[in-house]
Protein backbone atom coordinates (compact mmCIF):
# COMPACT_ATOMS: atom_id res chain seq x y z
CA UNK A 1 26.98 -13.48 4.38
CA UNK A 2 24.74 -14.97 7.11
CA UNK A 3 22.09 -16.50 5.67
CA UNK A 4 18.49 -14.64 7.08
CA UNK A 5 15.24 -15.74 8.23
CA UNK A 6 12.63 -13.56 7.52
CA UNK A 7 8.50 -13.33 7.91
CA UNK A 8 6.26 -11.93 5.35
CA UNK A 9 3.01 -11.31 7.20
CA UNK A 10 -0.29 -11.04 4.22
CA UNK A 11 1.01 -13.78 2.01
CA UNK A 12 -2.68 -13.76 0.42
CA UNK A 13 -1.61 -10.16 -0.66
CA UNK A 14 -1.30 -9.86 -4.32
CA UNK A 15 2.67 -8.55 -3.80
CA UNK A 16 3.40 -11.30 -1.95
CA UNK A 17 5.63 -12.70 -5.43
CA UNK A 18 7.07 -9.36 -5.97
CA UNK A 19 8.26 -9.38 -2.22
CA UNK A 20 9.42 -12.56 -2.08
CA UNK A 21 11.37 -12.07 -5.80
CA UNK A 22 13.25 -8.98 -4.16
CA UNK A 23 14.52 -10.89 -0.91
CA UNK A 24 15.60 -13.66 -2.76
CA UNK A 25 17.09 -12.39 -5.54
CA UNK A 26 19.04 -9.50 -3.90
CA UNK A 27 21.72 -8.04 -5.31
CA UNK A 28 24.19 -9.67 -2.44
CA UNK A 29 23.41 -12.93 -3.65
CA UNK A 30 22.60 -13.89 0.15
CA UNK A 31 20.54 -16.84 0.62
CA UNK A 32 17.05 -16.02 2.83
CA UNK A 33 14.29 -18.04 3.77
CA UNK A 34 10.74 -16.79 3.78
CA UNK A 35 8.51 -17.69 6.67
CA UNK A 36 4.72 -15.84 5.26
CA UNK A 37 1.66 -15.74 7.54
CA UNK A 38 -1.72 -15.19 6.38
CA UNK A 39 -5.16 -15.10 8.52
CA UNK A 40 -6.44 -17.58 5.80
CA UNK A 41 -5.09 -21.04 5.37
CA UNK A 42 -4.77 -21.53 1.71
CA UNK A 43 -3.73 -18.82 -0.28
CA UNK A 44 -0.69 -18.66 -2.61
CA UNK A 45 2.05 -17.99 -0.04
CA UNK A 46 2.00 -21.03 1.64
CA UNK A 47 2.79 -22.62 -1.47
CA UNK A 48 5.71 -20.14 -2.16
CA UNK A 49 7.16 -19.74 1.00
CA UNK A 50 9.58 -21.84 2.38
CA UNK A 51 7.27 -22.23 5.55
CA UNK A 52 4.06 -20.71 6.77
CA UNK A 53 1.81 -20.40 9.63
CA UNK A 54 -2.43 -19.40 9.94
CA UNK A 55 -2.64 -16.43 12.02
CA UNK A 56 -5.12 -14.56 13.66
CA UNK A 57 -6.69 -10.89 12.41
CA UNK A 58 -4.61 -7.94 13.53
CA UNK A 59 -8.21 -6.68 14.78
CA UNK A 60 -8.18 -9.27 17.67
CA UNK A 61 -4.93 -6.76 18.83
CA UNK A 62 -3.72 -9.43 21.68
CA UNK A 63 -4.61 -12.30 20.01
CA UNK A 64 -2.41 -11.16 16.78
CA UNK A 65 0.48 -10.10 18.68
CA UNK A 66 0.42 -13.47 21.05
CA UNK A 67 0.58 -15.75 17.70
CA UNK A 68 2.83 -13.53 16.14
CA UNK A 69 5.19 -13.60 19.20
CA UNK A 70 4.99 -17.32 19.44
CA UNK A 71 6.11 -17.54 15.71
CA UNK A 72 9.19 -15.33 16.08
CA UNK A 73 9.99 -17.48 19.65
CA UNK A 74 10.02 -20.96 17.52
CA UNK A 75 11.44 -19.60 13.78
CA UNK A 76 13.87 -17.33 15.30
CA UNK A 77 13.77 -14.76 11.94
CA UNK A 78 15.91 -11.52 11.45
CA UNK A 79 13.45 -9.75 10.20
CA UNK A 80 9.55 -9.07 9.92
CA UNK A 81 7.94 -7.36 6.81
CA UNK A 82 4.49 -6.74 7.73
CA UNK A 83 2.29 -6.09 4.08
CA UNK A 84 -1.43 -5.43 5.74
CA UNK A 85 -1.91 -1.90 6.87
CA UNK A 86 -4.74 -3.09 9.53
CA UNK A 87 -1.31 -4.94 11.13
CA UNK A 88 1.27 -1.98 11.08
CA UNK A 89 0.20 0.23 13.91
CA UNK A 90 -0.12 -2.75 16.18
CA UNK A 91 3.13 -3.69 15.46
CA UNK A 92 4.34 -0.36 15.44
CA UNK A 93 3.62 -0.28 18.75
CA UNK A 94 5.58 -3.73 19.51
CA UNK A 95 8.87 -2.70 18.21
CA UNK A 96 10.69 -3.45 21.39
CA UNK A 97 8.44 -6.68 22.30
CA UNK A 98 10.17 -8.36 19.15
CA UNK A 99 13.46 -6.64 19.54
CA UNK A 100 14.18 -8.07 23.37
CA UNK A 101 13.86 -11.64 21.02
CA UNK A 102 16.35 -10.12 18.72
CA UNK A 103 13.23 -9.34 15.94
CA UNK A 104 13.93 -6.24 13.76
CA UNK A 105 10.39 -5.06 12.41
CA UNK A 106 10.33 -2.77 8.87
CA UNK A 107 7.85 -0.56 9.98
CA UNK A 108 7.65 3.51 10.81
CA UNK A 109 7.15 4.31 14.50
CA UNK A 110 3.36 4.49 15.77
CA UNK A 111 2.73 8.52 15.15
CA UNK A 112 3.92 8.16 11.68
CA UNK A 113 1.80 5.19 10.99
CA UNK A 114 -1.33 7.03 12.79
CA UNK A 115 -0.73 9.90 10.82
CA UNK A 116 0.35 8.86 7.58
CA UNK A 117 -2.71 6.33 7.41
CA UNK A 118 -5.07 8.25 7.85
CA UNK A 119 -5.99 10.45 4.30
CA UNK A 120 -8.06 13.18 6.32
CA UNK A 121 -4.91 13.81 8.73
CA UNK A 122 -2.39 13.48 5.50
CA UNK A 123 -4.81 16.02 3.41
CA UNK A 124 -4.34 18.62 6.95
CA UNK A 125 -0.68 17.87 6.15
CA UNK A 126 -0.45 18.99 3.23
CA UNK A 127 -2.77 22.20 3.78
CA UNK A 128 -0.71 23.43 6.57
CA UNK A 129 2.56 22.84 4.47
CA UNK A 130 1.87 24.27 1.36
CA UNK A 131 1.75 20.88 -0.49
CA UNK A 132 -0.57 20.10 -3.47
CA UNK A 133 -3.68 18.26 -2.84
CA UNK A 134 -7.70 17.39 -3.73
CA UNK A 135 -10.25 19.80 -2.24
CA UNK A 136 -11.20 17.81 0.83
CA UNK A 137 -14.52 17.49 3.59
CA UNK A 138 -15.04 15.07 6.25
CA UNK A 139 -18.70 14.20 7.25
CA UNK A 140 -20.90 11.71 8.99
CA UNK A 141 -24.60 12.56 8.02
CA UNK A 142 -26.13 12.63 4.42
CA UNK A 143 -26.57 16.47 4.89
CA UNK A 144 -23.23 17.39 5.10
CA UNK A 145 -22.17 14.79 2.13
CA UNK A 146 -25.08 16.70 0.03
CA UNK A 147 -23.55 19.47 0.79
CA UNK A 148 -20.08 18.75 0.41
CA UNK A 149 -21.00 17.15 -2.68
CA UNK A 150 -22.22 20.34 -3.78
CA UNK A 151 -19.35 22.35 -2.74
CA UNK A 152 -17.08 20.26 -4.86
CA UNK A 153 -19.52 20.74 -8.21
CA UNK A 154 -21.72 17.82 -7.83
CA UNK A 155 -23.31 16.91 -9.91
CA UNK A 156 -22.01 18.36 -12.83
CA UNK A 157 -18.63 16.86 -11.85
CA UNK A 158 -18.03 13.60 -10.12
CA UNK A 159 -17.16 13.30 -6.59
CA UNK A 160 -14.65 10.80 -4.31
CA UNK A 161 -15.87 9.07 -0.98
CA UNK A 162 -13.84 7.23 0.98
CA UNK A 163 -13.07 6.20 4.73
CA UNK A 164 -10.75 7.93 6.14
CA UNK A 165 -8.83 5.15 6.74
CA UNK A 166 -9.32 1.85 5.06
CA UNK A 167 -7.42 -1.15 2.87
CA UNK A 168 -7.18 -1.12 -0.38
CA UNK A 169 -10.15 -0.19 -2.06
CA UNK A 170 -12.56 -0.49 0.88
CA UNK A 171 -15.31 2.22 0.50
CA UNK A 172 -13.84 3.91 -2.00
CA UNK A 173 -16.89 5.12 -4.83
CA UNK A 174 -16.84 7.31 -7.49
CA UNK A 175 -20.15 9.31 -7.35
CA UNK A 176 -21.37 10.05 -10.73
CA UNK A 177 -24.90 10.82 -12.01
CA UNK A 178 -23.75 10.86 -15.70
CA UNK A 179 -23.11 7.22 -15.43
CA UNK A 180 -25.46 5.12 -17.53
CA UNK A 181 -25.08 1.45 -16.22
CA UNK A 182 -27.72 0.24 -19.14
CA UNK A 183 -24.97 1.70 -21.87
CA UNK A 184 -22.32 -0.15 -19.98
CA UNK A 185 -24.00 -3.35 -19.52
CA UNK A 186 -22.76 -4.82 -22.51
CA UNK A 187 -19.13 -3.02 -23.32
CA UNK A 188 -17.89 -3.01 -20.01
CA UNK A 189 -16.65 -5.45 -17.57
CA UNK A 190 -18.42 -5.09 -14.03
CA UNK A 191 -17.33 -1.84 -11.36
CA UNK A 192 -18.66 -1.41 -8.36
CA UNK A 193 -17.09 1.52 -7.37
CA UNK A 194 -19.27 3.79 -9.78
CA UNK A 195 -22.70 4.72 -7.92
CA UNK A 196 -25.43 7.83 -7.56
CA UNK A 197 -25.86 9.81 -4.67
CA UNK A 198 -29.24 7.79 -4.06
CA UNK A 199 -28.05 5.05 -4.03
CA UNK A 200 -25.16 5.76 -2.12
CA UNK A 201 -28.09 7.27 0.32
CA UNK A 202 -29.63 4.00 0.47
CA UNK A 203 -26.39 2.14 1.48
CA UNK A 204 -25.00 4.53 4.00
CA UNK A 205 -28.36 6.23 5.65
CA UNK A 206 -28.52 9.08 7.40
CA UNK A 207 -25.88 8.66 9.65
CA UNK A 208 -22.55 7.02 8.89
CA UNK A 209 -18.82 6.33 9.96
CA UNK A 210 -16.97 9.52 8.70
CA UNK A 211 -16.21 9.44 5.30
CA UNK A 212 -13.69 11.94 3.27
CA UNK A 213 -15.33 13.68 0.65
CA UNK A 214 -12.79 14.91 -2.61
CA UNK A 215 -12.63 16.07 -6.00
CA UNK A 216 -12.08 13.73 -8.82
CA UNK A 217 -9.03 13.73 -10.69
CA UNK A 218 -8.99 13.05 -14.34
CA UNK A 219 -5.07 12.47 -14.81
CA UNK A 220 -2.42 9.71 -14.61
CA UNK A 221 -2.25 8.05 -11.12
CA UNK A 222 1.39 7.76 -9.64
CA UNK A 223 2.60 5.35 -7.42
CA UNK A 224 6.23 6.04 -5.58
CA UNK A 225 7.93 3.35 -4.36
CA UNK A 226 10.92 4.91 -1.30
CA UNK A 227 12.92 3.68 1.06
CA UNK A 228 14.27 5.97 3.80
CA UNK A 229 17.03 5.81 6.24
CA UNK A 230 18.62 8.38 8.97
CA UNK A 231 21.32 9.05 6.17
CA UNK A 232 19.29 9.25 2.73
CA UNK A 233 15.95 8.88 0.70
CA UNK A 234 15.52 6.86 -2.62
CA UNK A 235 12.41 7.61 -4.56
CA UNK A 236 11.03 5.92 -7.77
CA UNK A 237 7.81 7.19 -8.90
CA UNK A 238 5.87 4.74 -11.16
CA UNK A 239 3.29 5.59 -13.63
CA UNK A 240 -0.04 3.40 -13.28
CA UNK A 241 -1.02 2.84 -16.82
CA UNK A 242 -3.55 -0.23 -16.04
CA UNK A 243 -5.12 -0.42 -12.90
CA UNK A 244 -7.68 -3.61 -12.10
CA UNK A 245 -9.35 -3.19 -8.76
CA UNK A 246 -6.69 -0.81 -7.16
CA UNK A 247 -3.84 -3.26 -8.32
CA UNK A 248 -1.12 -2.08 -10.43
CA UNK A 249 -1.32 -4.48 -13.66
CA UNK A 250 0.55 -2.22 -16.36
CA UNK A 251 3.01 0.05 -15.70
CA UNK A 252 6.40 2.08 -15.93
CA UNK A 253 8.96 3.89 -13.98
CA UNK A 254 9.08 7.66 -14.96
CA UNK A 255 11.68 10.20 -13.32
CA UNK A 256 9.11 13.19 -12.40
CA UNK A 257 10.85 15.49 -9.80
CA UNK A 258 7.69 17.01 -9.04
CA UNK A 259 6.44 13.90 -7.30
CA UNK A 260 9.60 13.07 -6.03
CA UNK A 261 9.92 16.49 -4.50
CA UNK A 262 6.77 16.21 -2.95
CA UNK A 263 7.45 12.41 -1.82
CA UNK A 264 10.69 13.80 0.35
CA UNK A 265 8.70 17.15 1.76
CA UNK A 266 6.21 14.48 3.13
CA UNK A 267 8.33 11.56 4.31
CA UNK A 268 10.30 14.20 6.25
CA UNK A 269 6.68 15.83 7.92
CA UNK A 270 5.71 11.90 8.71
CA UNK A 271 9.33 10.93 9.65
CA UNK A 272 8.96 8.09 7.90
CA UNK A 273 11.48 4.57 7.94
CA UNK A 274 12.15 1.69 5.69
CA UNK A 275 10.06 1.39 2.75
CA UNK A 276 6.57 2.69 2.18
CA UNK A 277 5.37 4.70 -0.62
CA UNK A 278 2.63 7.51 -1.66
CA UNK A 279 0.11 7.61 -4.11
CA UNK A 280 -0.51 10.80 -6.36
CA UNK A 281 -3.00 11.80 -9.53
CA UNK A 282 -2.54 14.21 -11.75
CA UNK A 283 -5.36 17.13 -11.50
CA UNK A 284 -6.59 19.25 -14.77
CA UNK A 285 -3.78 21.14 -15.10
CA UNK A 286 -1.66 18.00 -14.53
CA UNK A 287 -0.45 18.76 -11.33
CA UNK A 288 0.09 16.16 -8.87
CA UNK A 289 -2.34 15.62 -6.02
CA UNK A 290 -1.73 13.53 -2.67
CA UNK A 291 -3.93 10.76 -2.61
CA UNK A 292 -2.80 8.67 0.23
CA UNK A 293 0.20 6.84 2.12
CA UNK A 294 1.02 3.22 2.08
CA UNK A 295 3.08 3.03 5.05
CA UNK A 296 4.42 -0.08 4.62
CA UNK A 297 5.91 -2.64 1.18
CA UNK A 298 3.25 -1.91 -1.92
CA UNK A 299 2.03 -4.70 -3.73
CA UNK A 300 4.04 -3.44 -7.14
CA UNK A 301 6.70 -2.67 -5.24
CA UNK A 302 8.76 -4.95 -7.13
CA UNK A 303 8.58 -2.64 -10.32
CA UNK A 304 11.46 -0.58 -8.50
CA UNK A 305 13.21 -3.93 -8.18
CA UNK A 306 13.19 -4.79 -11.49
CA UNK A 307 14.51 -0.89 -12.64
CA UNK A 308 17.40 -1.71 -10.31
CA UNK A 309 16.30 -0.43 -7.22
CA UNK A 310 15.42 -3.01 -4.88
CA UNK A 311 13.79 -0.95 -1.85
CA UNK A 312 12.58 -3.96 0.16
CA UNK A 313 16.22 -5.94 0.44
CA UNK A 314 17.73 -2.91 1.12
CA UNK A 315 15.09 -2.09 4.09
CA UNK A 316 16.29 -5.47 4.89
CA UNK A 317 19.88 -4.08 5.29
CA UNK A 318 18.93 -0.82 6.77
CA UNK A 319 17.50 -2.63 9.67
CA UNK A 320 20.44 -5.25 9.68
CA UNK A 321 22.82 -1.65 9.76
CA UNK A 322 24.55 -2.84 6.81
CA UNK A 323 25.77 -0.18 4.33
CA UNK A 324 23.18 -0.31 1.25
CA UNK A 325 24.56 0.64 -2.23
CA UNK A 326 23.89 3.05 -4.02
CA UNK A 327 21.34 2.55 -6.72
CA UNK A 328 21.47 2.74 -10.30
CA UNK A 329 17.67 3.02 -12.39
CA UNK A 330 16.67 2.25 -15.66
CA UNK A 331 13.94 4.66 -15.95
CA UNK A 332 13.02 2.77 -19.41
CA UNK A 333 11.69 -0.20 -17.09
CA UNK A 334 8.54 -1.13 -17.35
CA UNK A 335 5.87 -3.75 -15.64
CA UNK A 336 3.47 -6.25 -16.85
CA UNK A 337 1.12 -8.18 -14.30
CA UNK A 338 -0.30 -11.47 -15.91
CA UNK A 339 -2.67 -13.84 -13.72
CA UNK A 340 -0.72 -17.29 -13.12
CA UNK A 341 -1.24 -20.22 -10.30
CA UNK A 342 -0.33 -22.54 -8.47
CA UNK A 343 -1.29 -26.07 -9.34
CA UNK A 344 -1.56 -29.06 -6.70
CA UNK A 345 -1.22 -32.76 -7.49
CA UNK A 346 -1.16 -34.87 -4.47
CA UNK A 347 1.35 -32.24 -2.52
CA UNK A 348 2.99 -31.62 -5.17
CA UNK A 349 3.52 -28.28 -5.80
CA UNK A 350 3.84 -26.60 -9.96
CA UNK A 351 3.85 -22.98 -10.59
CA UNK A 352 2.12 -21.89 -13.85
C-alpha cells in the first residue's frame, strides 16, 4: 500500500496519542507519517510527530487558512484531520481549496458543522424530531437566567450554563446553592465549574453573550465514538466512568442500543461524514439525554480503537475510497488514561 502523509492539526490536544496510535497502527499495516500543527510551539506533538509546524489561530480565518495552505503546498499530505472545533467550520468551508492540491479533509460539510456545533440548534433538533433531551432556555440578561433558573427548579435543584457554542469545557458551570466550598476545602481537589447564582451574577453582569440554560443530569455520561459513510454507520458508545476536566480518564465500551439508536436518528438529521461523535447523560429515570456534538475526532477516541474498531484509520480510507472492513468489537474493552511525558536531554527525545 502507498505509504500516506497525513496532518493532525491540535497536536497540544490531549487525543493527540490516541490519534496518532490509530493511524499508525492500522489494521492494514500501512506505513503513515504524521505531520501535527499546533498554534503553540512546544507542546507534546511536536515531539511525537514525525514533523510539525506553529500555526496561526483558526480565529484569524485568512491567516489560518494561508499557513495551512502553505503547509499542504510544501508536505504534500493525503489527508488532513483537523481535532479543534474553533478550526472545522473554516475548513469546512475550504474543502475544495485543499482538494484542487489533491488534500482530502475529514470533516462534515459547513451546515452540518454550523448546526451540529451549536447545542441550542442541536437541542431544536431534537424537539422537532421527537428525540430525548434536557429541558432547555437561551438568554442574554440576568433576568431571563433568574428566570429560567427558576423554571428548571432552581434552587432546589441545580442548573447547567453554558455557551451555546464553545470548546471543551469553556463556560460550562454547574449552578448550585447547596454547595458548601468550606466542607470541600479539605476533601476535595479544586472545581471551578461549581458556582452560585451571585456569583455567577458578578462574573457575567447584567447583560451577557447568550448562554444555554439546562437541567442537570444525575446519571452516567456517554460518549459515542462513529464513523459514517454514504454506504453505512458504525457506532460505539463508551461509558465515562472518570472524567477530569471534561477528559475521558476511565472508561469502557458498553453496547446500549438506545444511544446508538439515537446516535444514527441524529447523524442522519445533521448528515454527518467521517468520524465525529455525540455526547449523552443519563436523566432520573436513566434515559439518555443529548448533550452535545463533537463534529470532528474525540480526544478518547482511541477507546473504539483499542475494542477493535478503529474509526479514525478507517475515515482515513473512506476519504481515500478504499473499501473499509467490517468491524469486529470487544464490548469487554475498557480504557485507562495515566499522565506520562516527554523528557528532553539535549534533543534527545524519551517518552515516559
Amino acid at each position: 500500500m502507498k505509504k500516506l502523509k497525513i496532518i493532525v492539526t491540535g497536536a497540544g490536544a490531549p487525543g493527540i496519542v490516541g490519534t496518532i496510535h490509530s493511524l499508525k497502527k492500522n489494521f492494514d499495516h500501512r506505513p503513515i507519517d504524521v505531520i501535527g500543527t499546533d498554534v503553540n510551539d512546544n507542546v507534546v506533538g511536536k515531539y511525537i510527530c514525525d514533523k510539525f509546524f506553529t500555526i496561526p489561530k483558526a480565529s484569524d480565518k485568512s491567516v489560518y487558512l494561508k499557513a495551512l495552505v502553505s503547509i499542504s503546498e510544501m508536505e504534500k499530505p493525503d489527508i488532513i484531520i483537523p481535532q479543534n472545533t474553533s478550526e472545522l467550520l473554516t475548513l469546512a468551508e475550504s474543502i475544495k481549496v485543499f482538494a484542487e492540491r489533491g488534500v482530502k479533509i475529514i470533516v462534515s460539510n459547513a451546515e452540518s458543522i454550523k448546526q451540529s456545533n451549536n447545542k441550542f440548534a442541536l437541542m431544536n433538533l431534537c424537539r422537532v424530531n421527537g428525540l430525548s433531551y434536557p429541558e432547555y432556555k437561551l438568554v442574554d440578561n440576568t433576568f431571563d437566567l433568574e428566570n429560567s433558573l427558576k423554571e428548571l427548579g432552581w434552587p432546589e435543584k441545580k442548573v447547567i450554563v453554558k455557551p451555546p457554542v464553545s470548546n471543551g469545557m469553556r463556560g460550562f458551570r454547574i449552578i448550585d446553592e447547596k454547595f458548601d466550598p468550606r466542607k470541600t476545602f479539605y476533601s476535595e481537589k479544586p472545581d471551578n465549574s461549581i458556582i452560585s447564582f451571585d456569583d455567577l451574577k458578578k462574573i457575567l453582569g447584567v447583560n451577557f453573550p447568550e448562554l444555554l440554560v439546562s437541567e442537570y443530569l444525575p446519571g452516567d455520561e456517554y460518549s459515542v465514538d462513529i464513523l459514517r459513510t454514504k454506504d453505512r454507520i458504525d457506532v460505539v458508545p463508551r461509558k465515562r466512568t472518570q472524567i477530569r476536566s471534561g477528559i475521558t480518564f476511565n472508561g469502557n465500551l458498553e453496547y446500549n442500543t438506545k444511544i446508538i439508536d439515537s446516535s444514527i436518528k441524529l447523524s442522519e438529521l445533521l448528515n454527518m461524514e467521517y468520524c465525529y461523535g455525540f455526547q449523552f447523560k443519563m436523566d432520573y429515570n436513566n434515559r439518555p439525554q443529548l448533550l452535545e456534538c463533537n463534529p470532528r475526532v474525540q480526544g478518547t477516541m482511541v477507546m473504539s480503537t483499542i475494542g477493535g474498531a478503529n474509526l479514525i484509520y478507517g475515515a482515513v480510507k473512506y476519504a481515500l475510497n478504499e473499501p473499509i472492513p467490517e468491524f469486529i468489537i470487544d464490548w469487554n474493552s475498557s480504557f485507562f488514561r495515566y499522565w506520562g511525558g516527554v523528557g528532553l536531554n539535549n534533543g534527545r527525545i524519551k517518552l515516559i
